[in-house]
PDB file of N, CA and C in Angstrom:
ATOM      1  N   UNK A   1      44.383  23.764  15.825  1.00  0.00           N
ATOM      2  CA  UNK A   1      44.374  22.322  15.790  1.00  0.00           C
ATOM      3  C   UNK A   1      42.997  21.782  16.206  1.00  0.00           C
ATOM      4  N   UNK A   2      42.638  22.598  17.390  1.00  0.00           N
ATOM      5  CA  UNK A   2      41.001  21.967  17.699  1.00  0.00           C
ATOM      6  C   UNK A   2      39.856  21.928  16.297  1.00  0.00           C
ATOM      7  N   UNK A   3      40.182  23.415  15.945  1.00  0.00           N
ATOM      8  CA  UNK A   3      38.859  23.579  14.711  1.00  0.00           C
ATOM      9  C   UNK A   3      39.463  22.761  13.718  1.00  0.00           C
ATOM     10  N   UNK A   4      40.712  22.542  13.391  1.00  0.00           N
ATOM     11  CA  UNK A   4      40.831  21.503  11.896  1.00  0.00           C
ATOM     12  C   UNK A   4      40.078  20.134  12.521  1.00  0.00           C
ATOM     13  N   UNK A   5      40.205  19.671  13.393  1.00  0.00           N
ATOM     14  CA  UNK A   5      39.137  18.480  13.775  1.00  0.00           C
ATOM     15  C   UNK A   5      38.135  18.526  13.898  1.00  0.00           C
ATOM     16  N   UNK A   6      37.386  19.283  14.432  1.00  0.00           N
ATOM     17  CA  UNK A   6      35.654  18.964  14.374  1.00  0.00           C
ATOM     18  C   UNK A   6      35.030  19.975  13.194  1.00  0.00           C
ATOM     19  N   UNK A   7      36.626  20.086  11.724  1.00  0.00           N
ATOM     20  CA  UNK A   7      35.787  20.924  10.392  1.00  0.00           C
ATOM     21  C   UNK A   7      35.159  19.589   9.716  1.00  0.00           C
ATOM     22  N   UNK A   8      34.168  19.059   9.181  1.00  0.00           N
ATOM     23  CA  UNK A   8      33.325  17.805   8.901  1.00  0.00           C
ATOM     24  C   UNK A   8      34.016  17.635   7.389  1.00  0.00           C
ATOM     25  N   UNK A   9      34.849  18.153   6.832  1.00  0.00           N
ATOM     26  CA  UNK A   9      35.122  18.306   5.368  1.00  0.00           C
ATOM     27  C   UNK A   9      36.809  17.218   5.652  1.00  0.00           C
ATOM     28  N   UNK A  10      37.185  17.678   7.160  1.00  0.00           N
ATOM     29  CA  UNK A  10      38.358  16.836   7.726  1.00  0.00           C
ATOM     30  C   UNK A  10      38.620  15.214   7.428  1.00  0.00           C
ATOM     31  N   UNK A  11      37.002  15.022   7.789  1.00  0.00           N
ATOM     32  CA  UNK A  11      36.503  13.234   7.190  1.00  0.00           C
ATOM     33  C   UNK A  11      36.488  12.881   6.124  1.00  0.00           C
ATOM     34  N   UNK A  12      36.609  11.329   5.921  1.00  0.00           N
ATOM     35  CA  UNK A  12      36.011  11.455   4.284  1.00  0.00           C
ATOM     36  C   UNK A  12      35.218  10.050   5.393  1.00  0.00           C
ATOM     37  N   UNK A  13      33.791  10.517   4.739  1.00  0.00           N
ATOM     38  CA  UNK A  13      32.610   9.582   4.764  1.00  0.00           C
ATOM     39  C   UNK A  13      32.434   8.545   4.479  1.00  0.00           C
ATOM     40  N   UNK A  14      33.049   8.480   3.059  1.00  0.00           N
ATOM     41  CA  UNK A  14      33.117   6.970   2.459  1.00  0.00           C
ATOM     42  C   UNK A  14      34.416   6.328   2.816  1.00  0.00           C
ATOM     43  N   UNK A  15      34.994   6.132   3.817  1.00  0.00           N
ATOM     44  CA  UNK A  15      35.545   5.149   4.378  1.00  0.00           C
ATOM     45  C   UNK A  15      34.809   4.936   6.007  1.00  0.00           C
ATOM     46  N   UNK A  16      33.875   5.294   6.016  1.00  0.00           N
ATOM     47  CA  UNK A  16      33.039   4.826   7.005  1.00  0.00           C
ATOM     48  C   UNK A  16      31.664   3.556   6.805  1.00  0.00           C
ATOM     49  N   UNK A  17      31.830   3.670   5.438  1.00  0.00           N
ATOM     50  CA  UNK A  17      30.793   2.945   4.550  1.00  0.00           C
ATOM     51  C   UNK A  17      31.700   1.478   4.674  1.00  0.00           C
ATOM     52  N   UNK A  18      31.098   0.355   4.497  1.00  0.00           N
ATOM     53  CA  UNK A  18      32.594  -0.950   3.987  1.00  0.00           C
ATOM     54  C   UNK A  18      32.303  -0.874   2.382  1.00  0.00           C
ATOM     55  N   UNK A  19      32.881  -1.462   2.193  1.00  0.00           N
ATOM     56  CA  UNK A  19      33.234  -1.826   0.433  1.00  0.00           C
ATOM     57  C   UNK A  19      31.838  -2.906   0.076  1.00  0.00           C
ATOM     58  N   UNK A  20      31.642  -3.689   0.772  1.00  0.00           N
ATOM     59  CA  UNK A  20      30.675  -4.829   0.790  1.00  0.00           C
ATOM     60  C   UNK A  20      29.252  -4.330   0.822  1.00  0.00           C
ATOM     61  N   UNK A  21      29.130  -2.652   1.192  1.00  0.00           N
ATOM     62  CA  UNK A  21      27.701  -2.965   1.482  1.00  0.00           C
ATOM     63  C   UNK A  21      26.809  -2.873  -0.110  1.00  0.00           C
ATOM     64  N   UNK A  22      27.131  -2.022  -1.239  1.00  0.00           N
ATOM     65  CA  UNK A  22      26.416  -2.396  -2.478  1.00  0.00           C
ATOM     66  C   UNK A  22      26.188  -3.234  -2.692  1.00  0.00           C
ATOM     67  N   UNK A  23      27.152  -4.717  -2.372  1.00  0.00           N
ATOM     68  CA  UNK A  23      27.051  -5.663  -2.960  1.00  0.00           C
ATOM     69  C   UNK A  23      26.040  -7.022  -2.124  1.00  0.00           C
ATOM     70  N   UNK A  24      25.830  -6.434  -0.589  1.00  0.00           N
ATOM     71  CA  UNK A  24      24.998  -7.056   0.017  1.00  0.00           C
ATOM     72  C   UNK A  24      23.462  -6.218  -0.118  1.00  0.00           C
ATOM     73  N   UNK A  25      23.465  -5.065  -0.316  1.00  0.00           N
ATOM     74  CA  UNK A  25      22.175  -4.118  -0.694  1.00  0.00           C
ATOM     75  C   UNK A  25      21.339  -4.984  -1.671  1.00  0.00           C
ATOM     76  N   UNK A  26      22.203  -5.094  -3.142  1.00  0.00           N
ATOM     77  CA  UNK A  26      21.213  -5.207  -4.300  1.00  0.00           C
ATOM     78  C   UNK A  26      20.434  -6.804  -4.115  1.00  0.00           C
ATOM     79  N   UNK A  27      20.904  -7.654  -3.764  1.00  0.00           N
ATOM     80  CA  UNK A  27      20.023  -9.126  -3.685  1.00  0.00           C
ATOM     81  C   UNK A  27      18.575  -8.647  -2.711  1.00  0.00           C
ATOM     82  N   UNK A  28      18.771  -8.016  -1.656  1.00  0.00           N
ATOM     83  CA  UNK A  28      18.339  -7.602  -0.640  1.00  0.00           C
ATOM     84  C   UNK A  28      17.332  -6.434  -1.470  1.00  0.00           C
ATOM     85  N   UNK A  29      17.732  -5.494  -1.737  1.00  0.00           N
ATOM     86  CA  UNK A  29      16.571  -5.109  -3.287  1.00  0.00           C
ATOM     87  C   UNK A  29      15.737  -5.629  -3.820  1.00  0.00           C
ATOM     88  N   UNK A  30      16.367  -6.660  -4.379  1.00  0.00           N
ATOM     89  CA  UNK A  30      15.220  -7.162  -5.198  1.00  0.00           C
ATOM     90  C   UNK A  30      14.688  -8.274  -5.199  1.00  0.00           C
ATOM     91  N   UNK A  31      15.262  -8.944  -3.594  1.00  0.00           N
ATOM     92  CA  UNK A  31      14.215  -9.911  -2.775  1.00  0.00           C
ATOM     93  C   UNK A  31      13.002  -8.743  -2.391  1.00  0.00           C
ATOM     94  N   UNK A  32      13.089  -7.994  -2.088  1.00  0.00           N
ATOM     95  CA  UNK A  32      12.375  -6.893  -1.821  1.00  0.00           C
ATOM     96  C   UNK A  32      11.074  -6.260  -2.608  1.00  0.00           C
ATOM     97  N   UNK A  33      12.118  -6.187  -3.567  1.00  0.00           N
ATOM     98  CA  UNK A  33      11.222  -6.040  -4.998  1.00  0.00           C
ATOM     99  C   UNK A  33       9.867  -7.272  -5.976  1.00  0.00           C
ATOM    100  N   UNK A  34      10.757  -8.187  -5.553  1.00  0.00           N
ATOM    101  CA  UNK A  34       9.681  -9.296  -5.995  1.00  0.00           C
ATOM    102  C   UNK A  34       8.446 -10.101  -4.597  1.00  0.00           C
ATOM    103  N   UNK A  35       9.238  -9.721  -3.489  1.00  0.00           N
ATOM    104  CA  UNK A  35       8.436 -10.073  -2.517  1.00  0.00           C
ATOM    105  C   UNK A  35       6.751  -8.832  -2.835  1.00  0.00           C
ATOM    106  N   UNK A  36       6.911  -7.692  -3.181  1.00  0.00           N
ATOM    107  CA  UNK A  36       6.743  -6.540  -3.097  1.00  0.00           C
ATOM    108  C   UNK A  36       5.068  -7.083  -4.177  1.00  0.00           C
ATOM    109  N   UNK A  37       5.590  -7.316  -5.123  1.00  0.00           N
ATOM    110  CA  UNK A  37       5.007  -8.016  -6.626  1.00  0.00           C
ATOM    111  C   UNK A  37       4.596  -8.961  -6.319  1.00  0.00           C
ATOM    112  N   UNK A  38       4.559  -9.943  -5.159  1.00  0.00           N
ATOM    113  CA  UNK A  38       3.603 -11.146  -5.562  1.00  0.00           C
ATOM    114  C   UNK A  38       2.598 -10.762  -4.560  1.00  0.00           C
ATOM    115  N   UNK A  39       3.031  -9.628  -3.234  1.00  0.00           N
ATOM    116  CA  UNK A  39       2.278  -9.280  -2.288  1.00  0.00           C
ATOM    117  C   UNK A  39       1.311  -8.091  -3.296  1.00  0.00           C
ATOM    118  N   UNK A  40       1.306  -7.899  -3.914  1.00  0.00           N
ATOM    119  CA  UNK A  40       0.508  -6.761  -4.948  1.00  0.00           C
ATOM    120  C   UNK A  40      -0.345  -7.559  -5.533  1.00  0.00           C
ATOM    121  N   UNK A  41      -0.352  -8.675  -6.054  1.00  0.00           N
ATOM    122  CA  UNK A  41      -0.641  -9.628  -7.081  1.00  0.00           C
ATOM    123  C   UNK A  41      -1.946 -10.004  -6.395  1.00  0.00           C
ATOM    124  N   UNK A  42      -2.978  -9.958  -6.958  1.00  0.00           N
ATOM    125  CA  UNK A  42      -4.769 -10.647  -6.511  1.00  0.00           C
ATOM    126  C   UNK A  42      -5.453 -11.091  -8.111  1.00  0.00           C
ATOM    127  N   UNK A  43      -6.258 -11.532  -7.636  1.00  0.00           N
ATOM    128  CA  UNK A  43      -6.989 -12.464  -8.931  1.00  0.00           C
ATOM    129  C   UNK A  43      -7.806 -11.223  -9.375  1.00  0.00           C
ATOM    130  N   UNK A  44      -7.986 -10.768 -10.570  1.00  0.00           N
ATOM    131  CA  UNK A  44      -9.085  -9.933 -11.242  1.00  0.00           C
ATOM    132  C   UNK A  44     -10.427 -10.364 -10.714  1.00  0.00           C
ATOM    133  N   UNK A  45     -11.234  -9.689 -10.121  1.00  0.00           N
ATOM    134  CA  UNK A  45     -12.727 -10.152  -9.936  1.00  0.00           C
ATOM    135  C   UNK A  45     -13.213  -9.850 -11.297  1.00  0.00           C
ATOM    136  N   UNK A  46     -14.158 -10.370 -11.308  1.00  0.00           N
ATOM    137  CA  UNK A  46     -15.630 -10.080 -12.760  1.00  0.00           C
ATOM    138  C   UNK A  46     -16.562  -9.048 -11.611  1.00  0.00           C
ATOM    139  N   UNK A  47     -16.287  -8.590 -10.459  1.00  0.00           N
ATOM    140  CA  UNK A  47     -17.165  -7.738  -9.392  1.00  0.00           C
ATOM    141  C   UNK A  47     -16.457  -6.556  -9.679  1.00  0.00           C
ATOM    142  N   UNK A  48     -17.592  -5.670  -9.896  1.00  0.00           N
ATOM    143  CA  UNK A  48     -16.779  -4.334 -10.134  1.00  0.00           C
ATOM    144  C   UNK A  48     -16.829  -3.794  -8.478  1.00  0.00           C
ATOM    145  N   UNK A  49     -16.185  -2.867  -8.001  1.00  0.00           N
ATOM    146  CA  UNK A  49     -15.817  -2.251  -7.104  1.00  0.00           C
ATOM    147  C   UNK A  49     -14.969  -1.797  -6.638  1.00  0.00           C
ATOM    148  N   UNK A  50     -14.190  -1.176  -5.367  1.00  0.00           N
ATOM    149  CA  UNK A  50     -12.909  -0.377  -5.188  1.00  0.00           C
ATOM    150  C   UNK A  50     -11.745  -1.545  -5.031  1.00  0.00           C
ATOM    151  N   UNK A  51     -10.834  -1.237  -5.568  1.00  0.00           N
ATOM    152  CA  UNK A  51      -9.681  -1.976  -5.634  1.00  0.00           C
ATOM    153  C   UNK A  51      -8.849  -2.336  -4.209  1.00  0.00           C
ATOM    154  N   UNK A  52      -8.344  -3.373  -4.465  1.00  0.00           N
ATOM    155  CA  UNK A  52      -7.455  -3.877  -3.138  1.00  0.00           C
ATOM    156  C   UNK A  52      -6.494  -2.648  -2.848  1.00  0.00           C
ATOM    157  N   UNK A  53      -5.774  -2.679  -3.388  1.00  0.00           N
ATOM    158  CA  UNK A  53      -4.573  -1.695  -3.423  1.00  0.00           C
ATOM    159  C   UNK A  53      -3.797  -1.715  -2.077  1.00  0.00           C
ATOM    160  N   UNK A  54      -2.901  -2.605  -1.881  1.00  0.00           N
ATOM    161  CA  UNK A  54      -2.475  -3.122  -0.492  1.00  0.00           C
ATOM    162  C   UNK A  54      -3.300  -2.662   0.741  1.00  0.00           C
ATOM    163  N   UNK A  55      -4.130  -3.130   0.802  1.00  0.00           N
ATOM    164  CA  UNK A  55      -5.635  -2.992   1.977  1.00  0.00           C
ATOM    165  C   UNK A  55      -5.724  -1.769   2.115  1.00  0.00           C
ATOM    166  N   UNK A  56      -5.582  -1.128   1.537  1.00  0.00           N
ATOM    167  CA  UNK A  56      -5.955   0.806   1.700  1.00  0.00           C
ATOM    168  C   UNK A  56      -7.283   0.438   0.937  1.00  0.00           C
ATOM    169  N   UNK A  57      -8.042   0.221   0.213  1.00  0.00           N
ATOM    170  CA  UNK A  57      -9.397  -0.215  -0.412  1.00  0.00           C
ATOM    171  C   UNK A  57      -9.871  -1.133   0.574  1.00  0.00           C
ATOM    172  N   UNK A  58      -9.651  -2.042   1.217  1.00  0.00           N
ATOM    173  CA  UNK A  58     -10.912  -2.718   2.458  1.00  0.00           C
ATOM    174  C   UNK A  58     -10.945  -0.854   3.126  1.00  0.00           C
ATOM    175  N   UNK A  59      -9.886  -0.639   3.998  1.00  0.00           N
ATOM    176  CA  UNK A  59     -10.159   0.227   4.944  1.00  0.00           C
ATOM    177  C   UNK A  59     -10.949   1.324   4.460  1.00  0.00           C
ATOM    178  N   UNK A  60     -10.656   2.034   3.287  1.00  0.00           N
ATOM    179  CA  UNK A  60     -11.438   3.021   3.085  1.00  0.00           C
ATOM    180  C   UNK A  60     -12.893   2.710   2.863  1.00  0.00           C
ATOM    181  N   UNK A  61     -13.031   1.707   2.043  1.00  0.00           N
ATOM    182  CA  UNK A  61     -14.740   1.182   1.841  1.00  0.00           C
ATOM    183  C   UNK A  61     -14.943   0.922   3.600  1.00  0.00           C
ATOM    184  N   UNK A  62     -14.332   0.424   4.298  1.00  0.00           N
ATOM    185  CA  UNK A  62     -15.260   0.384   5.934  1.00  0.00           C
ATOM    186  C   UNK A  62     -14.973   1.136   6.424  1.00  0.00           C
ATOM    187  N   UNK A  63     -13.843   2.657   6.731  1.00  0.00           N
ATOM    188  CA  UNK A  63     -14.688   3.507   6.905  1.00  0.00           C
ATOM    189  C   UNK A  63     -15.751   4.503   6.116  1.00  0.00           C
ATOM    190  N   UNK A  64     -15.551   4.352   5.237  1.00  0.00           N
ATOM    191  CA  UNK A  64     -17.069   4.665   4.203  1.00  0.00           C
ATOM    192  C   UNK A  64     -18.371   4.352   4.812  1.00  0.00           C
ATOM    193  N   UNK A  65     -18.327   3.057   5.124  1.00  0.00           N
ATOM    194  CA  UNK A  65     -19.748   2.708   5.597  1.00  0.00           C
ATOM    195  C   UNK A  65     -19.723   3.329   7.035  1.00  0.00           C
ATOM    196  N   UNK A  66     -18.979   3.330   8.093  1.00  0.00           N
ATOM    197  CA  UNK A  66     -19.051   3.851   9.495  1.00  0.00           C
ATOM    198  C   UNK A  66     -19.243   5.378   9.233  1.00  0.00           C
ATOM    199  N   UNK A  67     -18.526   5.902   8.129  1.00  0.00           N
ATOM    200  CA  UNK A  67     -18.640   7.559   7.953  1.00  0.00           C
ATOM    201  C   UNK A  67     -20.009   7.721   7.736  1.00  0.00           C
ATOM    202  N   UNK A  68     -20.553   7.394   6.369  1.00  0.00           N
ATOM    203  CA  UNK A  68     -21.572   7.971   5.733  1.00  0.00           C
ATOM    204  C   UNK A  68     -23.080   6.947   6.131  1.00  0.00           C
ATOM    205  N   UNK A  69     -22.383   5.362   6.704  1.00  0.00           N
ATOM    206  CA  UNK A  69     -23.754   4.896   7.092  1.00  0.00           C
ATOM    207  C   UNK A  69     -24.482   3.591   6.063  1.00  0.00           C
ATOM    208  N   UNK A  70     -25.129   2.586   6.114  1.00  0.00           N
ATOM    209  CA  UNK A  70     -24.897   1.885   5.616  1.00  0.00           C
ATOM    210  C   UNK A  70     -25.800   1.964   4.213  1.00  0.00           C
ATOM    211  N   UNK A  71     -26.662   2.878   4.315  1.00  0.00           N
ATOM    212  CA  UNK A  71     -27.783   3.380   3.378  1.00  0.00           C
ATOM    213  C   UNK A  71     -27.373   4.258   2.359  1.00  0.00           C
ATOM    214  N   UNK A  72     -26.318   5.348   3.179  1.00  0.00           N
ATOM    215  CA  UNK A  72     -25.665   6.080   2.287  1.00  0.00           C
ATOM    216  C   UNK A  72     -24.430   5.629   1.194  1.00  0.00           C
ATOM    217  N   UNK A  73     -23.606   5.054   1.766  1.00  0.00           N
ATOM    218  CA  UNK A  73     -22.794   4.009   1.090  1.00  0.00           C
ATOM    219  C   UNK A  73     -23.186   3.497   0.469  1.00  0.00           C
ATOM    220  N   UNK A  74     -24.277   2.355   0.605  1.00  0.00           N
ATOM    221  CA  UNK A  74     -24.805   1.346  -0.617  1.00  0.00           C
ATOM    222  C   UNK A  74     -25.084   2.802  -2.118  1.00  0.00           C
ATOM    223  N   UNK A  75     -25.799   3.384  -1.535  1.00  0.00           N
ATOM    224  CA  UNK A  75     -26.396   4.461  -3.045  1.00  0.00           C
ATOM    225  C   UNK A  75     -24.548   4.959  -3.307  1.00  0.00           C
ATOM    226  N   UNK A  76     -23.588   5.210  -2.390  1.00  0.00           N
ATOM    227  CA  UNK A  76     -22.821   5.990  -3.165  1.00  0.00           C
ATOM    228  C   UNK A  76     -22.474   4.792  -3.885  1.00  0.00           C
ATOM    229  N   UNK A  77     -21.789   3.755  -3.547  1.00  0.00           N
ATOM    230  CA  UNK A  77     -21.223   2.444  -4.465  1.00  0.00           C
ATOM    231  C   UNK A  77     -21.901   1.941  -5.432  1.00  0.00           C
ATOM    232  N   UNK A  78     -23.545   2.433  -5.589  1.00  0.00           N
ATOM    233  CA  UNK A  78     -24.086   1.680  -6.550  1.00  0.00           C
ATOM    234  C   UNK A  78     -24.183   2.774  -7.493  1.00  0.00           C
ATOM    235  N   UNK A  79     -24.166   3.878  -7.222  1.00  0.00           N
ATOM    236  CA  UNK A  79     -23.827   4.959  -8.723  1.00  0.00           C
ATOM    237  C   UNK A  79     -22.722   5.086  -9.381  1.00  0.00           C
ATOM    238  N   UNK A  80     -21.554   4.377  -8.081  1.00  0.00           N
ATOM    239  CA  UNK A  80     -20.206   4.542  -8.938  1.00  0.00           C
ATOM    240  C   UNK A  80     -19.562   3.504  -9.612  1.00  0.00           C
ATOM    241  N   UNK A  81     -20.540   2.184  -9.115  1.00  0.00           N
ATOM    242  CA  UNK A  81     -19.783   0.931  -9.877  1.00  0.00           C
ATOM    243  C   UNK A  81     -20.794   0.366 -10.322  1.00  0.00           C
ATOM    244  N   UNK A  82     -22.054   0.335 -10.052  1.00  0.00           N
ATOM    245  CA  UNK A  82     -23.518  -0.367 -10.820  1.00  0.00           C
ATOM    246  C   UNK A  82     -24.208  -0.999  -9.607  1.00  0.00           C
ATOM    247  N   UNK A  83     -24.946  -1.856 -10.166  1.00  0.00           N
ATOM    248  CA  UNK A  83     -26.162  -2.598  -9.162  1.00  0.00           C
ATOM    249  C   UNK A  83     -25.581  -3.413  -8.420  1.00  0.00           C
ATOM    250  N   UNK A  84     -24.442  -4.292  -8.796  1.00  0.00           N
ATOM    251  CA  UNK A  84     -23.838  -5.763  -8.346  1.00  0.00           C
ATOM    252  C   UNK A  84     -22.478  -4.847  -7.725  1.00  0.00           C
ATOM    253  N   UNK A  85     -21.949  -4.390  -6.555  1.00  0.00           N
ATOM    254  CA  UNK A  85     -20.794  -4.446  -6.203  1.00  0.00           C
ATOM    255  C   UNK A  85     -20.067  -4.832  -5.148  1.00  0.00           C
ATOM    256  N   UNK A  86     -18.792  -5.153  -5.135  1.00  0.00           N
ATOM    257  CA  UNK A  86     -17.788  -5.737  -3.764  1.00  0.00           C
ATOM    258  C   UNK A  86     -17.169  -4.911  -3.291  1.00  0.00           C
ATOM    259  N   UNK A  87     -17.161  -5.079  -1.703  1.00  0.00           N
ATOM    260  CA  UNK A  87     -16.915  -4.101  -0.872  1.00  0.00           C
ATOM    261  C   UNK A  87     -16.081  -5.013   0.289  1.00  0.00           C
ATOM    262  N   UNK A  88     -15.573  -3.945   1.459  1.00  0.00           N
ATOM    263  CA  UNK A  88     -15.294  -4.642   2.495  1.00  0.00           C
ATOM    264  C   UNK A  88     -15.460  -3.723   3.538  1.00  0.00           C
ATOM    265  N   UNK A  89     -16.362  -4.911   4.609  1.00  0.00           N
ATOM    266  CA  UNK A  89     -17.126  -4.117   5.519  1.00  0.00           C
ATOM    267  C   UNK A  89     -16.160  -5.215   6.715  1.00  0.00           C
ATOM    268  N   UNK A  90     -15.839  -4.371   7.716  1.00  0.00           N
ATOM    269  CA  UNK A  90     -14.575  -5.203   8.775  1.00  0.00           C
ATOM    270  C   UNK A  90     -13.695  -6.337   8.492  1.00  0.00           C
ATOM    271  N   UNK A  91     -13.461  -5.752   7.220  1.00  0.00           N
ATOM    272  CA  UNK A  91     -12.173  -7.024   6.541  1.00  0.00           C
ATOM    273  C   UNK A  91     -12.413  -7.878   5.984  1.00  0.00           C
ATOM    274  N   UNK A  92     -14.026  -8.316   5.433  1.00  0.00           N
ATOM    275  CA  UNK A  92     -14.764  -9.073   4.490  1.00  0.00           C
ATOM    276  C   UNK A  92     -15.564  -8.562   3.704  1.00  0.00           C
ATOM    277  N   UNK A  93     -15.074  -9.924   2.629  1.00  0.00           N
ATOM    278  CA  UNK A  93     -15.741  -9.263   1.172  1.00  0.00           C
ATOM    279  C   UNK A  93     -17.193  -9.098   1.372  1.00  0.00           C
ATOM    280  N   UNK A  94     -17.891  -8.162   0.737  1.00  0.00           N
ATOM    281  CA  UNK A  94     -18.973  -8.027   0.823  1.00  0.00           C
ATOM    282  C   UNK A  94     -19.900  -7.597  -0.639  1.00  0.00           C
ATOM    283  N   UNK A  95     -20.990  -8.044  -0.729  1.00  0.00           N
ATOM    284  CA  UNK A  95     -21.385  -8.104  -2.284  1.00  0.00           C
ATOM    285  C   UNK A  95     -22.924  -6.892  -2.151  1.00  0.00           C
ATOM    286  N   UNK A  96     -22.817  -6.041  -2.153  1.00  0.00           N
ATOM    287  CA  UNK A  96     -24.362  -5.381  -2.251  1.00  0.00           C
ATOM    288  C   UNK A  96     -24.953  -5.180  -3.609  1.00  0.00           C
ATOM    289  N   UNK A  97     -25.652  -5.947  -3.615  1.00  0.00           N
ATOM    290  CA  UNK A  97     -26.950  -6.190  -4.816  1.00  0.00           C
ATOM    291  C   UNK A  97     -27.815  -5.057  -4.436  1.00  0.00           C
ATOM    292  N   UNK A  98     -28.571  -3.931  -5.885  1.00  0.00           N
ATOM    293  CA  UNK A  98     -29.585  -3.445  -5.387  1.00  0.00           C
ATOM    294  C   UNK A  98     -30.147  -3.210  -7.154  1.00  0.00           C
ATOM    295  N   UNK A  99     -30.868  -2.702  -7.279  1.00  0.00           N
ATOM    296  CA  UNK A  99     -31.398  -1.690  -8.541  1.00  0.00           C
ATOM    297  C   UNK A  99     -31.911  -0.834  -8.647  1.00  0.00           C
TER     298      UNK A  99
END
């Protein structure tokens, strides 16, 4: 009698679930989902350079510049996107012009 109770196959799981929760999940989805999409959403620059990409692009371009330095950075960004590019150096846009 002890082991037929704590055998886990004894339960059934889905009456531990309520009936309601799919139906409170999916709004909750895809408030989720569109919150998700307008927080993604930025204006196209005409500036070529590394992409927003939910602020993973500021952070990596500034530590770029703290890694490699501010001399080294400018030459790597200007071989990989041209003369004119936007960057972010401590959470602002930043424009390095060179030729």
């Amino acid at each position: 009698m002890v082991l037929e109770s704590l055998n886990p196959m004894h339960y059934n799981i889905t009456s531990l679930v309520p009936d309601t929760m799919p139906v409170a999940t999916v709004p909750i989805l895809i408030l989720m989902g569109f919150l998700f999409l307008i927080w993604n959403h930025e204006e196209t620059s005409s500036v070529p350079g590394p992409g927003y990409c939910l602020g993973i692009g500021p952070l990596i371009s500034h530590g770029r510049f703290l890694w490699m330095g501010v001399g080294k950075a400018c030459n790597y960004y200007n071989q990989t996107y041209g003369e004119f590019v936007r960057v972010w150096i401590s959470g602002e846009e930043t424009f390095i012009i060179s030729k």
